[in-house]
C-alpha atoms as a PDB file:
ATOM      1  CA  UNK A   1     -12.484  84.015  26.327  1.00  0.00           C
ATOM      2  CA  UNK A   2     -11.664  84.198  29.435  1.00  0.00           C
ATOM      3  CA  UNK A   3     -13.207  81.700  32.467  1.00  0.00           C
ATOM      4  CA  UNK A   4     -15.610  83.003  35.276  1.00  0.00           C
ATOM      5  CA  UNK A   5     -12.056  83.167  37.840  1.00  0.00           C
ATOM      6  CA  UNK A   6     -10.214  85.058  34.977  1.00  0.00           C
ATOM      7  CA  UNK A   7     -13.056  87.743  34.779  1.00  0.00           C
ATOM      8  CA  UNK A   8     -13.200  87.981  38.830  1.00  0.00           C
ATOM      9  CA  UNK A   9      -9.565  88.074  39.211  1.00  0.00           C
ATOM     10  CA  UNK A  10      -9.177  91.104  36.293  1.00  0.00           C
ATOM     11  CA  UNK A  11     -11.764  92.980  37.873  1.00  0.00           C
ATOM     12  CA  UNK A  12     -10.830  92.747  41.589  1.00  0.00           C
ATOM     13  CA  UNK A  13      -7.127  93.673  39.959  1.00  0.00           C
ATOM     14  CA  UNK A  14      -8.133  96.592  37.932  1.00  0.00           C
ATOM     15  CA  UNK A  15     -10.875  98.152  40.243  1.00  0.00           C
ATOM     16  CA  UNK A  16      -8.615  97.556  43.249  1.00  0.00           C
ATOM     17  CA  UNK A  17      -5.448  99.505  41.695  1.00  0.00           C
ATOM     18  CA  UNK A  18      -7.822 102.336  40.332  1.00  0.00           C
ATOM     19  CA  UNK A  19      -9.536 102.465  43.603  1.00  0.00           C
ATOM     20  CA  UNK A  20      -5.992 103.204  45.163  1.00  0.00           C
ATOM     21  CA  UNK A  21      -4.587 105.327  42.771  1.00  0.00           C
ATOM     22  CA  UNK A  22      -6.956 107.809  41.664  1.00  0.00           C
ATOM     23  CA  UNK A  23      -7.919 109.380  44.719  1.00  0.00           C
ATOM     24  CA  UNK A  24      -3.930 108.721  46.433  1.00  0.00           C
ATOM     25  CA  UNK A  25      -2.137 110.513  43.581  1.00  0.00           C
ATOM     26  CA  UNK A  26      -4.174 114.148  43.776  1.00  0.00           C
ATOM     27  CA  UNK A  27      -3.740 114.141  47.477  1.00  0.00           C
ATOM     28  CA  UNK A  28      -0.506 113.596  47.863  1.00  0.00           C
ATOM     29  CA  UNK A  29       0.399 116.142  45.016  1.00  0.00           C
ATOM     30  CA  UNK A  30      -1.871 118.556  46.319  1.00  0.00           C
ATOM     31  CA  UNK A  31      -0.192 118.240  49.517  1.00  0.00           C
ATOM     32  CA  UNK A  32      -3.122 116.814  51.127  1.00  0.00           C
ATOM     33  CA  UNK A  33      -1.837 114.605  53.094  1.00  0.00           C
ATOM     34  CA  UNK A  34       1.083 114.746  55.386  1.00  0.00           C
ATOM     35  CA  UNK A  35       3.949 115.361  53.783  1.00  0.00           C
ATOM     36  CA  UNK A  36       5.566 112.559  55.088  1.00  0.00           C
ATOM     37  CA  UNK A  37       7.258 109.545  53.879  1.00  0.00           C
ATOM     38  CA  UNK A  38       5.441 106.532  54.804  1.00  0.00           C
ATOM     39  CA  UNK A  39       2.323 108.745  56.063  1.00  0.00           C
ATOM     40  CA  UNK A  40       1.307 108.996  52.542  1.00  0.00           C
ATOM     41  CA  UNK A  41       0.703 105.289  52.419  1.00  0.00           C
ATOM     42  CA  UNK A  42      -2.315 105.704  54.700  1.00  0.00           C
ATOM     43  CA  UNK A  43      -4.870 106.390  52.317  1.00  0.00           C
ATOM     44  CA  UNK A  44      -4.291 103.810  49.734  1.00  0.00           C
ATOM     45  CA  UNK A  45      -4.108 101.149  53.399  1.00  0.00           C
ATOM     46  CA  UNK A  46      -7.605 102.180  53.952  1.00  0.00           C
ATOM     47  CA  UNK A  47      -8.729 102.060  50.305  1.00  0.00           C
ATOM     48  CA  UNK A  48      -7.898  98.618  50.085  1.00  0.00           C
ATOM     49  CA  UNK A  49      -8.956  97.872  53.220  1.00  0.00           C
ATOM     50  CA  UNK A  50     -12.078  98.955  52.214  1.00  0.00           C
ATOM     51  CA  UNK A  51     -12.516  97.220  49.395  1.00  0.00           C
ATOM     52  CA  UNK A  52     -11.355  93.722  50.611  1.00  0.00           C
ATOM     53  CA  UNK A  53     -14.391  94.103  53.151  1.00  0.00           C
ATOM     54  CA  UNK A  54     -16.857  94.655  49.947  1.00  0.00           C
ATOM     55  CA  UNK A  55     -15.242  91.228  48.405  1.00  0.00           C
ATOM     56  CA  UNK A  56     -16.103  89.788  51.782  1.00  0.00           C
ATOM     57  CA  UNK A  57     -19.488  90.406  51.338  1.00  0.00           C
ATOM     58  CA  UNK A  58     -20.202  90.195  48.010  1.00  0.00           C
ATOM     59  CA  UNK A  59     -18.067  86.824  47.093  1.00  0.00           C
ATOM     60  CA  UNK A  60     -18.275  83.424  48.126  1.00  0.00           C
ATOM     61  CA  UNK A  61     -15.890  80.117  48.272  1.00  0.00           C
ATOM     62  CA  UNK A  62     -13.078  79.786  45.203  1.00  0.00           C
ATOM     63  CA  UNK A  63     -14.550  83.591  44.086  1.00  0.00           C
ATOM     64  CA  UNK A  64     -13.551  85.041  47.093  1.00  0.00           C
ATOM     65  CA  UNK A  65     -10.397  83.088  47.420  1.00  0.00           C
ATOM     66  CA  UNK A  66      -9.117  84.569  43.651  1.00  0.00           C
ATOM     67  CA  UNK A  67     -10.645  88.060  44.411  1.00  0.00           C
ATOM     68  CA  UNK A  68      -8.730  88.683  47.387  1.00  0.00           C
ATOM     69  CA  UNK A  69      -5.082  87.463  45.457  1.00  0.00           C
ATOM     70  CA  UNK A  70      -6.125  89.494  42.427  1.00  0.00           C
ATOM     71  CA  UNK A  71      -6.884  92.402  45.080  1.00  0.00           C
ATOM     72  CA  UNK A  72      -3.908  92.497  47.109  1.00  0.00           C
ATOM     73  CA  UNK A  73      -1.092  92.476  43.380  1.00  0.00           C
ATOM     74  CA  UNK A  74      -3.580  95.113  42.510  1.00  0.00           C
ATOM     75  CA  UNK A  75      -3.237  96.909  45.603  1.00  0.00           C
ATOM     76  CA  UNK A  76       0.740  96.163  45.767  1.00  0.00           C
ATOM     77  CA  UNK A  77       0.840  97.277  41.867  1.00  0.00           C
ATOM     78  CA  UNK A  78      -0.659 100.588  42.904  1.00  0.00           C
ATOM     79  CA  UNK A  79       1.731 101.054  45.669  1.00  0.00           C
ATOM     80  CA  UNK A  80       4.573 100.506  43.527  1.00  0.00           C
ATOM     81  CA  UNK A  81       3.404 102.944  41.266  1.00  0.00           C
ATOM     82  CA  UNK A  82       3.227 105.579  44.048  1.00  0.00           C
ATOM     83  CA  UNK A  83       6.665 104.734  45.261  1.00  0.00           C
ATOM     84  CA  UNK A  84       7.972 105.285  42.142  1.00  0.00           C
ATOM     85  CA  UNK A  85       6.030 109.203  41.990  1.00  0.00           C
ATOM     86  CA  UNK A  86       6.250 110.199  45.461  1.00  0.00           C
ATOM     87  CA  UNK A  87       9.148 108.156  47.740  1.00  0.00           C
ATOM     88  CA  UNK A  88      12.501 109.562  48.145  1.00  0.00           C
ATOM     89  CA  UNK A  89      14.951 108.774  45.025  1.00  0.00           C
ATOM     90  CA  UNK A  90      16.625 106.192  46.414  1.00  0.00           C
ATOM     91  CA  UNK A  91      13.478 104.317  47.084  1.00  0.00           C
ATOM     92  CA  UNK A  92      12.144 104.289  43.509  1.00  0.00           C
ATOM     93  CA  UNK A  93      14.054 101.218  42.721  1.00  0.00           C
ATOM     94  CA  UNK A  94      12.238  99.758  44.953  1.00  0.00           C
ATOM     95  CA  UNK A  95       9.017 100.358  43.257  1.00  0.00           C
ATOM     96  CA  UNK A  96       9.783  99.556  39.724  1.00  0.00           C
ATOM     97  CA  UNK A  97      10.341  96.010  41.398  1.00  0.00           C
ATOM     98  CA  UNK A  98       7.428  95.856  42.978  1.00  0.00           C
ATOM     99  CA  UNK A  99       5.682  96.844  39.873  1.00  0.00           C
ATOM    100  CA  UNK A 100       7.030  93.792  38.102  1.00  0.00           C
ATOM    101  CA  UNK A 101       6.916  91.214  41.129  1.00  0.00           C
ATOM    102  CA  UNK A 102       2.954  92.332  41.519  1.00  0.00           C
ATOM    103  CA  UNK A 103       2.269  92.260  37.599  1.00  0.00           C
ATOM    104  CA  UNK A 104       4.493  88.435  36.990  1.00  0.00           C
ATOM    105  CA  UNK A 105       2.674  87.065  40.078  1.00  0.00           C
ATOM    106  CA  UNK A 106      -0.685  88.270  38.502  1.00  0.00           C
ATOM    107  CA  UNK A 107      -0.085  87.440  34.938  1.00  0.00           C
ATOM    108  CA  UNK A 108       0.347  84.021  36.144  1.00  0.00           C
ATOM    109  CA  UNK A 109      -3.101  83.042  37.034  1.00  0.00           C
ATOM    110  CA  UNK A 110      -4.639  85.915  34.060  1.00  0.00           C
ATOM    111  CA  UNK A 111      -2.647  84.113  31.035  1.00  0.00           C
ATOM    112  CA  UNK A 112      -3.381  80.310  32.304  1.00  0.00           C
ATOM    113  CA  UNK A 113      -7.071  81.520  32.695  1.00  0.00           C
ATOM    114  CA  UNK A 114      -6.569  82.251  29.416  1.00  0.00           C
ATOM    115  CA  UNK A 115      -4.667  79.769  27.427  1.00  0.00           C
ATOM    116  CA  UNK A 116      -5.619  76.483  30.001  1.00  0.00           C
ATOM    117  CA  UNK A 117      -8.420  77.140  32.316  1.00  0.00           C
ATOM    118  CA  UNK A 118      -8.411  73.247  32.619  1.00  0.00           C
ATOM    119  CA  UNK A 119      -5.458  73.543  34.956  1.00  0.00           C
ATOM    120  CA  UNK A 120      -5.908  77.216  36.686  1.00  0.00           C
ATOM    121  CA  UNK A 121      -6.055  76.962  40.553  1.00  0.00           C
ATOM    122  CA  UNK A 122      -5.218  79.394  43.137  1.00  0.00           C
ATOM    123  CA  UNK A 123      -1.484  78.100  42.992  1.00  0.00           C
ATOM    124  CA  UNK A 124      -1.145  79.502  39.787  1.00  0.00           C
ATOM    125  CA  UNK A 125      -0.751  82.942  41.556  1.00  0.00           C
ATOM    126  CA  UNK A 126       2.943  81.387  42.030  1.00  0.00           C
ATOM    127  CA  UNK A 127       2.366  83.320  45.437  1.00  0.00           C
ATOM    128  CA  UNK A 128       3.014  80.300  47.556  1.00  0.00           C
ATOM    129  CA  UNK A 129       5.921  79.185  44.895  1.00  0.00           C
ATOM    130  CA  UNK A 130       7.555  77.303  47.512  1.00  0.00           C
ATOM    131  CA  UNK A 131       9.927  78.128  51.429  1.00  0.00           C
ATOM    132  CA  UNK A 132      12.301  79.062  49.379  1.00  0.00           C
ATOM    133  CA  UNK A 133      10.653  81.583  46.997  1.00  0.00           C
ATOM    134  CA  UNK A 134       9.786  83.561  50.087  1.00  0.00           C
ATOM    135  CA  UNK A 135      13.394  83.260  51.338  1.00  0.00           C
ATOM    136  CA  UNK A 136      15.082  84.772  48.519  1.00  0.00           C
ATOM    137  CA  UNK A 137      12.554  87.084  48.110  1.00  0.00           C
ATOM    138  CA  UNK A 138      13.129  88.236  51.725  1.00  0.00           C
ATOM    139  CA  UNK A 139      16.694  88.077  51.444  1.00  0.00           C
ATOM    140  CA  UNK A 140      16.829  91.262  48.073  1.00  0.00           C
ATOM    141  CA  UNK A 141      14.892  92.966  50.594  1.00  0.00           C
ATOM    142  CA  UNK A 142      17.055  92.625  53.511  1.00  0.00           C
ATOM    143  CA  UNK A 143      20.015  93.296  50.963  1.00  0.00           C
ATOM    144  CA  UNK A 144      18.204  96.371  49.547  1.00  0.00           C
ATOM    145  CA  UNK A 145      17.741  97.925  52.550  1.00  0.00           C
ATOM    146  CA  UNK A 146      21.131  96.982  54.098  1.00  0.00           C
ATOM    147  CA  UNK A 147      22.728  98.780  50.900  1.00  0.00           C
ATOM    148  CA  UNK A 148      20.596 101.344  51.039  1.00  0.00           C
ATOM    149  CA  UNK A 149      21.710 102.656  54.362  1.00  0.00           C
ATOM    150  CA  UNK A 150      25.247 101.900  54.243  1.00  0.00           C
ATOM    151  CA  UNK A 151      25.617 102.544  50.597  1.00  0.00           C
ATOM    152  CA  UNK A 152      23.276 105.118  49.243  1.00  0.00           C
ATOM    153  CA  UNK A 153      25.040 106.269  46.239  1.00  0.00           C
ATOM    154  CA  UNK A 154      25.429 102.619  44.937  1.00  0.00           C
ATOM    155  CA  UNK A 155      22.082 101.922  43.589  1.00  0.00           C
ATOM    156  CA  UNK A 156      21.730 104.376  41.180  1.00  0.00           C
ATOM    157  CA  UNK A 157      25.314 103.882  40.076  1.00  0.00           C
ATOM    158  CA  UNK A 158      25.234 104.597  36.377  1.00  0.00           C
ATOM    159  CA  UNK A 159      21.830 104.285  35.321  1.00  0.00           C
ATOM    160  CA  UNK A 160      22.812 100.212  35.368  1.00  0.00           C
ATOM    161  CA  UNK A 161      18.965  99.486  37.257  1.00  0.00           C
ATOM    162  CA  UNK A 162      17.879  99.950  33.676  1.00  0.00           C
ATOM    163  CA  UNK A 163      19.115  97.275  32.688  1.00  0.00           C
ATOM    164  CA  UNK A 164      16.804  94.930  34.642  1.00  0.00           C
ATOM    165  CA  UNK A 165      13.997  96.980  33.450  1.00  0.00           C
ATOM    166  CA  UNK A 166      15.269  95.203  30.152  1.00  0.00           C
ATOM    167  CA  UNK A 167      15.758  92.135  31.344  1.00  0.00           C
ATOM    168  CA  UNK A 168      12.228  91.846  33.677  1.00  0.00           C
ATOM    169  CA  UNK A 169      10.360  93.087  30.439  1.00  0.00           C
ATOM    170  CA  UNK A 170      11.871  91.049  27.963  1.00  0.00           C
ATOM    171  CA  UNK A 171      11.833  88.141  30.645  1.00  0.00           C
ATOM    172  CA  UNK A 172       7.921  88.716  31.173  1.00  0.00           C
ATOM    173  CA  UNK A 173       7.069  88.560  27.228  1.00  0.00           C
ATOM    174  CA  UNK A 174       9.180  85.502  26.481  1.00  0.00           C
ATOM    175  CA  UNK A 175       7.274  83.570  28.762  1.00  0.00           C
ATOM    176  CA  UNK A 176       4.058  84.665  28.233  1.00  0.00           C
ATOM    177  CA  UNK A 177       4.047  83.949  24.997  1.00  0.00           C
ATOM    178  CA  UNK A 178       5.566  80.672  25.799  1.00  0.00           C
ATOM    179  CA  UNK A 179       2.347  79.951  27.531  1.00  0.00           C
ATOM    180  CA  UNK A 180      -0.119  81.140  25.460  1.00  0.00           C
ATOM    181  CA  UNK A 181       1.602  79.419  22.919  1.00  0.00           C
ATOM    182  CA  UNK A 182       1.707  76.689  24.346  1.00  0.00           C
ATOM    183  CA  UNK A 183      -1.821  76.263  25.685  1.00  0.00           C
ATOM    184  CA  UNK A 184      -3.281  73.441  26.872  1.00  0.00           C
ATOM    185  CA  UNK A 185      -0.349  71.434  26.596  1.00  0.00           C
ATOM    186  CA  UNK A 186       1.248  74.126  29.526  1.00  0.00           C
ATOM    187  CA  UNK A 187       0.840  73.413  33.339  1.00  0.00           C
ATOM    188  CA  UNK A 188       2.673  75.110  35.872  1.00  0.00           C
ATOM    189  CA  UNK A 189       3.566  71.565  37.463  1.00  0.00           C
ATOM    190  CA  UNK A 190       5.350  68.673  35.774  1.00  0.00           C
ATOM    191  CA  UNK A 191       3.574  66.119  34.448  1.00  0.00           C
ATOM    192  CA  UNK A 192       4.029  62.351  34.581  1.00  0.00           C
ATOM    193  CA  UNK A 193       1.242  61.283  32.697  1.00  0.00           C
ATOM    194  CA  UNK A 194       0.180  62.405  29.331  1.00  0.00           C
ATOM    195  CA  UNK A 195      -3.061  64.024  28.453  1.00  0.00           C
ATOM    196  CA  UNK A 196      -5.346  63.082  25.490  1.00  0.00           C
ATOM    197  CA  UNK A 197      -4.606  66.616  24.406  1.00  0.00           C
ATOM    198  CA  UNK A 198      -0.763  66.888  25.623  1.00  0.00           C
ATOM    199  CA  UNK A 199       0.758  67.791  22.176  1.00  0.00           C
ATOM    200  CA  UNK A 200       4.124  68.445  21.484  1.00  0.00           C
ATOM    201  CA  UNK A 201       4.500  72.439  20.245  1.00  0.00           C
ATOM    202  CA  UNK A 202       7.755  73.123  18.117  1.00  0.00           C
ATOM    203  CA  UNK A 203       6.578  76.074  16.609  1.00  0.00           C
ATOM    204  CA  UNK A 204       6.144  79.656  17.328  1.00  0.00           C
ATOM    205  CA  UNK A 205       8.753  80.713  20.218  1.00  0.00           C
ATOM    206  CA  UNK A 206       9.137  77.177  21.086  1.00  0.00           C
ATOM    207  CA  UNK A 207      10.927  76.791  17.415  1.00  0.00           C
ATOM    208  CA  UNK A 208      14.182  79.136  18.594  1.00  0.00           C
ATOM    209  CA  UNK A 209      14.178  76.954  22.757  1.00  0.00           C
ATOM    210  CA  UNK A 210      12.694  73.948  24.444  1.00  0.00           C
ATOM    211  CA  UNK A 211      11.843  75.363  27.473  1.00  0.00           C
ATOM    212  CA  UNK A 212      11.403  79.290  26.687  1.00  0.00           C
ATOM    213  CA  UNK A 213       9.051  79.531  29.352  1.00  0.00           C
ATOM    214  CA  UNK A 214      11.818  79.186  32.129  1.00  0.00           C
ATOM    215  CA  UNK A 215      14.111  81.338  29.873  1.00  0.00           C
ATOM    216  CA  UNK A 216      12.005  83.945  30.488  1.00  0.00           C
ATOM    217  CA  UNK A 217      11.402  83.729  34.265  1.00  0.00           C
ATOM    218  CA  UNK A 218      15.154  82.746  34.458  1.00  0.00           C
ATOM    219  CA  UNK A 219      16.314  86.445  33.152  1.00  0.00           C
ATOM    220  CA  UNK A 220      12.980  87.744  35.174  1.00  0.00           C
ATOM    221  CA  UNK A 221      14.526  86.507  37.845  1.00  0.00           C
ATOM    222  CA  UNK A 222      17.998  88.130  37.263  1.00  0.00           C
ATOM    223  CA  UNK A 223      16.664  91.236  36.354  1.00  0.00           C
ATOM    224  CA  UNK A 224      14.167  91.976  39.549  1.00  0.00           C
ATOM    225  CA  UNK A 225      18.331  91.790  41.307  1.00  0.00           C
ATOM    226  CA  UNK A 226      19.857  93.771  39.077  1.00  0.00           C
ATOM    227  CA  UNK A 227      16.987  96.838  39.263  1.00  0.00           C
ATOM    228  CA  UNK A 228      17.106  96.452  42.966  1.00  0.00           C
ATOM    229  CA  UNK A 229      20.959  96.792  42.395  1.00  0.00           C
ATOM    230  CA  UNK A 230      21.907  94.378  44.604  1.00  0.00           C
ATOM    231  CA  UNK A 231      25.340  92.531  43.527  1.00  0.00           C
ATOM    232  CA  UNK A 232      25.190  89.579  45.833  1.00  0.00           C
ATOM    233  CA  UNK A 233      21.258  88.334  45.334  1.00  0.00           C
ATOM    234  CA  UNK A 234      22.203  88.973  41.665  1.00  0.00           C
ATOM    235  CA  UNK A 235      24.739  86.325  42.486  1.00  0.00           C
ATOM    236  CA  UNK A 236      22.680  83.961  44.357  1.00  0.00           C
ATOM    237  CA  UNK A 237      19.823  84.408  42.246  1.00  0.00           C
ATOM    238  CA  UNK A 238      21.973  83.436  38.835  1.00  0.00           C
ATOM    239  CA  UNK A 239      23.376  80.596  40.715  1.00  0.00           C
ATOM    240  CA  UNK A 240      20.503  79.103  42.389  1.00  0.00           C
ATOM    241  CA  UNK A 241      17.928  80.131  39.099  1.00  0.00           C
ATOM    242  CA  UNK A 242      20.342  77.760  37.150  1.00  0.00           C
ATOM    243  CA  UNK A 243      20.460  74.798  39.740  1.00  0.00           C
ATOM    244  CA  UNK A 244      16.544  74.950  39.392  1.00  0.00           C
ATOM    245  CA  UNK A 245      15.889  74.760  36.077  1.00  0.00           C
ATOM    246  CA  UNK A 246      19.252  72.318  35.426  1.00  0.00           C
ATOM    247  CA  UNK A 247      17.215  69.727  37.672  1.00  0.00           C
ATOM    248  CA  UNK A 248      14.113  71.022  36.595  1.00  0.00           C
ATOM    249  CA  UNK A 249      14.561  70.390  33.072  1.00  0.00           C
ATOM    250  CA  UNK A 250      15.742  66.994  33.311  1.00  0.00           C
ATOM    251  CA  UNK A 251      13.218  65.824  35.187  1.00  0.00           C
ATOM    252  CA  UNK A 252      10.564  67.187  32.664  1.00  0.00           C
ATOM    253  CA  UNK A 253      12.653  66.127  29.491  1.00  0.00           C
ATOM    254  CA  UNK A 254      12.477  62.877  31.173  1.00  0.00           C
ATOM    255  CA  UNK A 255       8.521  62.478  30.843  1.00  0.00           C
ATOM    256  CA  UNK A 256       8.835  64.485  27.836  1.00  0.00           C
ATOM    257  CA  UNK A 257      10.992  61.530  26.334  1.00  0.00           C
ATOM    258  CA  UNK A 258       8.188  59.098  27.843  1.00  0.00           C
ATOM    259  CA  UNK A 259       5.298  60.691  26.366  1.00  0.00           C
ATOM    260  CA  UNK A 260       6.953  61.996  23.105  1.00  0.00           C
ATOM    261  CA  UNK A 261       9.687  59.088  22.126  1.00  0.00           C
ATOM    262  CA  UNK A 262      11.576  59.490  18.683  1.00  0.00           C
ATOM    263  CA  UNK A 263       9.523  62.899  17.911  1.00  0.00           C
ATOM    264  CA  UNK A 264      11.312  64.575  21.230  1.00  0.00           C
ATOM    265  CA  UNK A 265      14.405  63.039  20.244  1.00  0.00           C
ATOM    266  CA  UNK A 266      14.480  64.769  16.652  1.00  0.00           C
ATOM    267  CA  UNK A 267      13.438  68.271  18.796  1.00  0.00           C
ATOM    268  CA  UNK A 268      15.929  67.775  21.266  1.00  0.00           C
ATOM    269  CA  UNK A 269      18.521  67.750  18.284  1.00  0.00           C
ATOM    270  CA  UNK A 270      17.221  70.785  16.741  1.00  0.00           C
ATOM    271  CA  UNK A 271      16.575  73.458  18.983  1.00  0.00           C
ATOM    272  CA  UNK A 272      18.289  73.620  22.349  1.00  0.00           C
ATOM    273  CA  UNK A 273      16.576  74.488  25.955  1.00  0.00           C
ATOM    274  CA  UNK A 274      17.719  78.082  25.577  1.00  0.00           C
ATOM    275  CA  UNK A 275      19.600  78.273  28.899  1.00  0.00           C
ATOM    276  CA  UNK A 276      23.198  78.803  29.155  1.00  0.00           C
ATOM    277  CA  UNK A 277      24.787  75.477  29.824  1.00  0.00           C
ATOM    278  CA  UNK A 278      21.547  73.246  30.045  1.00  0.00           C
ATOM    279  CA  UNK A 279      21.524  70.709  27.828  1.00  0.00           C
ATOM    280  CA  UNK A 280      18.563  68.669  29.436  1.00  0.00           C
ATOM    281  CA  UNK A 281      17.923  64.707  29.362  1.00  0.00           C
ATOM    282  CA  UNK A 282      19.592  63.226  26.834  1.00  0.00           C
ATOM    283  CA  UNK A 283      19.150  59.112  26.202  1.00  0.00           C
ATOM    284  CA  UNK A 284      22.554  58.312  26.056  1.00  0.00           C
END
């Protein structure tokens, strides 16, 4: 069952994309609004503007806090959605990406609410992920755009967008089910002490990789480039995706080895991280 900030954060989600979407879609097919690209987008401002003053008044402290995350994905997913009906070809990309970057970032906090409430804070919207994070998100944007103007015809070269699609969904599952798999024993952060109920999981998904929850973000990652069509962020995102979870990875296998002993060591032997190349702490 889901905690009292799960509930609030699926509701503020779901109402907020609803509230956007139902009443933006008829107009703008109808030809109710202007029929102009990036007019259109009025409406669904308002909408959410709208309801983010209703959360204002109605919620308080930490409730208020996750309502108006949960809101503004919801609001983002919607927008995404109507990219992807309404914009310009060449702009629909752009929404399937937002689509996914809105429903990973939400997900997040939903499926921890879910599987480890104990551990669930307004970081686990992964919205303030870290400088960097922003950076690279700013710089497929940047790229996108750039490309976009001086290279039209390249992003929808063959269809190969599609393949991200892949790669986001497939991405999205594997570590979802990591976590909910995973439970209790699953925190966003490393850990460097053990909890009385910090258990070692080898089975389900974590049976076939150590670590499939950065497998999946790691092709998620890959894959939000490769819709977006943008050869060098697919580049720097492979590059500095593997750097992160090479160092990342060590450092948890570490306390892993700490907390675990001989029973990580047999695991370690059996089933590898699932990332090309990483091979994790090993006690030499």
């Amino acid at each position: 069952m889901l905690c009292k900030e799960g509930r609030v954060s699926l509701y503020c989600f779901l109402i907020t994309a609803c509230c956007v979407l139902l009443p933006s879609i008829p107009q703008i097919y109808y030809g109710i609004v202007p029929n102009v690209w990036g007019a259109i987008l009025w409406g669904p401002v308002l909408y959410y503007a709208l309801i983010n003053i209703i959360i204002r008044f109605v919620l308080r402290n930490t409730d208020y806090q996750v309502a108006i995350r949960a809101s503004f994905l919801g609001f983002t997913e919607a927008v995404s959605v109507l990219v992807i009906c309404f914009a310009p070809t060449q702009w629909q990309q752009f929404g399937v990406y937002g689509c996914f970057m809105s429903f990973f970032h939400y997900s997040e906090f939903l499926v921890i609410a879910w599987a480890n409430p104990r551990t669930l804070s307004l970081d686990s919207f992964m919205l303030n992920h870290s400088v960097h994070y922003g950076l690279a998100a700013t710089a497929s944007w940047l790229e996108f755009i750039l490309e976009l103007y001086f290279l039209p015809e390249f992003k929808r070269f063959g269809h190969i967008w599609l393949l991200g699609v892949v790669m986001c969904t497939c991405g999205e599952l594997i570590r979802k089910v990591a976590i909910i798999t995973a439970g209790r024993s699953f925190t966003h952060l490393v850990q460097d002490e053990k909890h009385a109920d910090h258990k070692l999981i080898t089975s389900g998904i974590y049976a076939y990789s150590r670590h499939p929850s950065y497998v999946g973000w790691f092709y998620w990652s890959i894959g939000t480039q490769v819709i977006m069509m943008n050869p060098l962020c697919i580049i720097i995102y492979t590059l500095v995706s593997w750097m992160f979870f090479y160092d990342r990875i060590r450092i948890e296998e570490y306390s892993l080895l700490q907390f675990f002993k001989s029973d990580y060591v047999r695991y370690q032997k059996r089933v590898s991280t699932g990332l090309p190349f990483i091979t994790g702490y090993q006690i030499e």
